[in-house]
Protein backbone atom coordinates (compact mmCIF):
# COMPACT_ATOMS: atom_id res chain seq x y z
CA UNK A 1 -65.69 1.18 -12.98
CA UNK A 2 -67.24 0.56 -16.07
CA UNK A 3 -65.97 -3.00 -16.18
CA UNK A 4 -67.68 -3.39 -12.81
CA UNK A 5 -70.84 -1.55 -13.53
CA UNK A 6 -71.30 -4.53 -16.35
CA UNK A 7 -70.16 -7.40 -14.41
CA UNK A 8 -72.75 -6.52 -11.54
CA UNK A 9 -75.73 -6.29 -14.58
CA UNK A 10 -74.71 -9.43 -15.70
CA UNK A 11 -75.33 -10.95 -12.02
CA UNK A 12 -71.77 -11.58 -10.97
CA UNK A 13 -70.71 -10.96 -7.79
CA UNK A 14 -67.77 -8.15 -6.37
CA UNK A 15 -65.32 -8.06 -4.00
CA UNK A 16 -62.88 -5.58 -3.36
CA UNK A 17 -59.09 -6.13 -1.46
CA UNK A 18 -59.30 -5.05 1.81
CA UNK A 19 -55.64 -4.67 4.10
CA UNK A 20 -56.24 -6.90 6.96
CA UNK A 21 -52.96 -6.29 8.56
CA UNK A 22 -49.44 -5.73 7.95
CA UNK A 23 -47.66 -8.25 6.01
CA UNK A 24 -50.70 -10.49 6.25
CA UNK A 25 -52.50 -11.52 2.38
CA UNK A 26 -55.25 -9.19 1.37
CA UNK A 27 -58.75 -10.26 1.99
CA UNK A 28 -61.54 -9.37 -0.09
CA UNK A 29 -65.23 -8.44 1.08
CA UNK A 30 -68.71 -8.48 -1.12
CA UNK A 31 -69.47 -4.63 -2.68
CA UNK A 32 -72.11 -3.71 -4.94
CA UNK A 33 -72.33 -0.76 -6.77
CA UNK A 34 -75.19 0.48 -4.35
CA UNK A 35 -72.91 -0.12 -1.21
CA UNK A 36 -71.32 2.64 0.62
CA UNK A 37 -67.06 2.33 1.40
CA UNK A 38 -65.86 3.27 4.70
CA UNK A 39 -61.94 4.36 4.71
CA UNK A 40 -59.64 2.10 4.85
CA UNK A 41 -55.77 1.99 5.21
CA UNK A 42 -53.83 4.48 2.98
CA UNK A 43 -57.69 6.30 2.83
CA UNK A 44 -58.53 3.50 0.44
CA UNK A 45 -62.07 2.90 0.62
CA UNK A 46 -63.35 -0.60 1.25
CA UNK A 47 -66.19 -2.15 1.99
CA UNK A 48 -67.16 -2.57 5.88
CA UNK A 49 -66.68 -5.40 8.03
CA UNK A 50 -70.59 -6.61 7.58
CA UNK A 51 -69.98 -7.71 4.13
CA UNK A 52 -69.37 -11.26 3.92
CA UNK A 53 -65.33 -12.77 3.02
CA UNK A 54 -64.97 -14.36 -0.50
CA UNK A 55 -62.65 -15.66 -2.14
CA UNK A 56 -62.29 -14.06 -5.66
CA UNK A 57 -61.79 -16.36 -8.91
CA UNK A 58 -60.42 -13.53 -10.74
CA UNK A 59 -58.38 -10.64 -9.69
CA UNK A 60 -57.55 -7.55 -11.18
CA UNK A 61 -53.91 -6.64 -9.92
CA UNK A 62 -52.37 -2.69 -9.68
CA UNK A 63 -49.04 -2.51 -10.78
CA UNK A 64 -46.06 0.20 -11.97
CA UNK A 65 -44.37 -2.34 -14.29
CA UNK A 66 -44.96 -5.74 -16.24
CA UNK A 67 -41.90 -7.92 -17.82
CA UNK A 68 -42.85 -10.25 -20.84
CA UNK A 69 -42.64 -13.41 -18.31
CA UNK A 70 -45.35 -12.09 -16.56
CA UNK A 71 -43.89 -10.39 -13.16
CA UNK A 72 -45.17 -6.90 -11.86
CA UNK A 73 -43.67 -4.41 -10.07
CA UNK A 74 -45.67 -2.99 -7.08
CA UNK A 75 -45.49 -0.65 -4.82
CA UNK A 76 -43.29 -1.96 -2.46
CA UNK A 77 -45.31 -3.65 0.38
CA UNK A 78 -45.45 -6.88 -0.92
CA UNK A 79 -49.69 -6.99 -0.43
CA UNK A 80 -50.13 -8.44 -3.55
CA UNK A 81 -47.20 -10.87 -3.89
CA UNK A 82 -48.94 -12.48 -0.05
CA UNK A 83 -52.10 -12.50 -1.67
CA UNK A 84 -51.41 -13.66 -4.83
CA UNK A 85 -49.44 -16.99 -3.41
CA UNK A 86 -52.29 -17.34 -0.72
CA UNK A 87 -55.47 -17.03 -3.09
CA UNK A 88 -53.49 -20.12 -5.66
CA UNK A 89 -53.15 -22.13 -2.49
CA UNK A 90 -56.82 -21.75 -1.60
CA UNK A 91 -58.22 -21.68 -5.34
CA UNK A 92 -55.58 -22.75 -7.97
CA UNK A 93 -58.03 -21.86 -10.71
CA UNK A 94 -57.82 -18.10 -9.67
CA UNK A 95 -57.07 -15.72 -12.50
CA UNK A 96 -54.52 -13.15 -11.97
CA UNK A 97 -54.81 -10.57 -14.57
CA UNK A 98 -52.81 -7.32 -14.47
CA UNK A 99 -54.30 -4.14 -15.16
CA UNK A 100 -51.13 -1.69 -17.19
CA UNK A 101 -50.62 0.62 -20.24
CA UNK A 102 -48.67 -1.00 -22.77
CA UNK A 103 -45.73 1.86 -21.45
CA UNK A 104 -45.62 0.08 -18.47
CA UNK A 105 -44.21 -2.63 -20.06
CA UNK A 106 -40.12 -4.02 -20.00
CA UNK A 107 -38.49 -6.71 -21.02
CA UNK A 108 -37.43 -8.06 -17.67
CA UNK A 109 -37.38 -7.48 -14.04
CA UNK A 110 -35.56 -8.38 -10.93
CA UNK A 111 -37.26 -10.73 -9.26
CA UNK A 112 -37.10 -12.64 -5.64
CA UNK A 113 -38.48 -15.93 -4.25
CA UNK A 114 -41.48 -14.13 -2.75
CA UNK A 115 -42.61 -12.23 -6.55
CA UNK A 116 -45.56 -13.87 -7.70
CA UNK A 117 -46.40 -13.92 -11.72
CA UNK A 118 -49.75 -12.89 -13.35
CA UNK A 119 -51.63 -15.13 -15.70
CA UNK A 120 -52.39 -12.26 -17.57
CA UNK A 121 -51.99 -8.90 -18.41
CA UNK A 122 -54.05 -6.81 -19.95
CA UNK A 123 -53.57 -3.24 -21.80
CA UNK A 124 -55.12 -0.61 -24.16
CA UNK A 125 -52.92 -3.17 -26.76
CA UNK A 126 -55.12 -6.02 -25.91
CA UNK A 127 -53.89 -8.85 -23.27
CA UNK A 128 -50.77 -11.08 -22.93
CA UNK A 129 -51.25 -14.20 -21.82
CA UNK A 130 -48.11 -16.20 -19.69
């Protein structure tokens, strides 16, 4: 929140994920910090359906585990891995940084056709770049 709370002062703009359907991408809708979140799937709040569709050029990924070629481990649904390849098709300049603790890191994981790599992960270590 912090990192938000500066980004906003600074005049940049916000969008948080938003589950648009199952196995469909994540889309992501305009918030500011004065906005109100209505509940979304999982309880998750998001921002409601008024708030205009962008398409971020940097997101912040969850994610349980990072290997040092830059795959994640998520939870299981595969949100991220559909939004991931979508967002590089529509903007192949998109960042996609991964938010971990340095514990969270292992040398490798299994990975499938569909796993999508970050560009970057960052930790209380300082970030890895792939």
């Amino acid at each position: 929140m912090p990192f938000l709370e500066f980004w906003l002062q600074q005049n940049g703009t916000c969008c948080l994920p938003v589950v648009s359907g199952p196995q469909q991408p994540l889309v992501f809708r305009e918030w500011h910090l004065s906005s109100s979140l209505i509940p979304g799937l999982y309880g998750i709040g998001v921002p409601n359906e008024q708030q205009p569709l962008l398409i971020p050029e940097v997101v912040l990924v969850p994610l349980l585990a990072f290997d040092q070629q830059g795959y994640r481990l998520g939870r299981g649904g595969g949100y991220y891995d559909r939004t991931l390849s979508y967002l590089r098709q529509k903007n192949p300049q998109c960042q996609m940084i991964g938010v971990a603790a340095q514990a969270q890191f292992t040398k490798t994981l299994p990975i499938d056709k569909h796993d999508q790599h970050l560009d970057r992960v960052v930790t209380e270590q300082g970030m890895r770049q792939f």
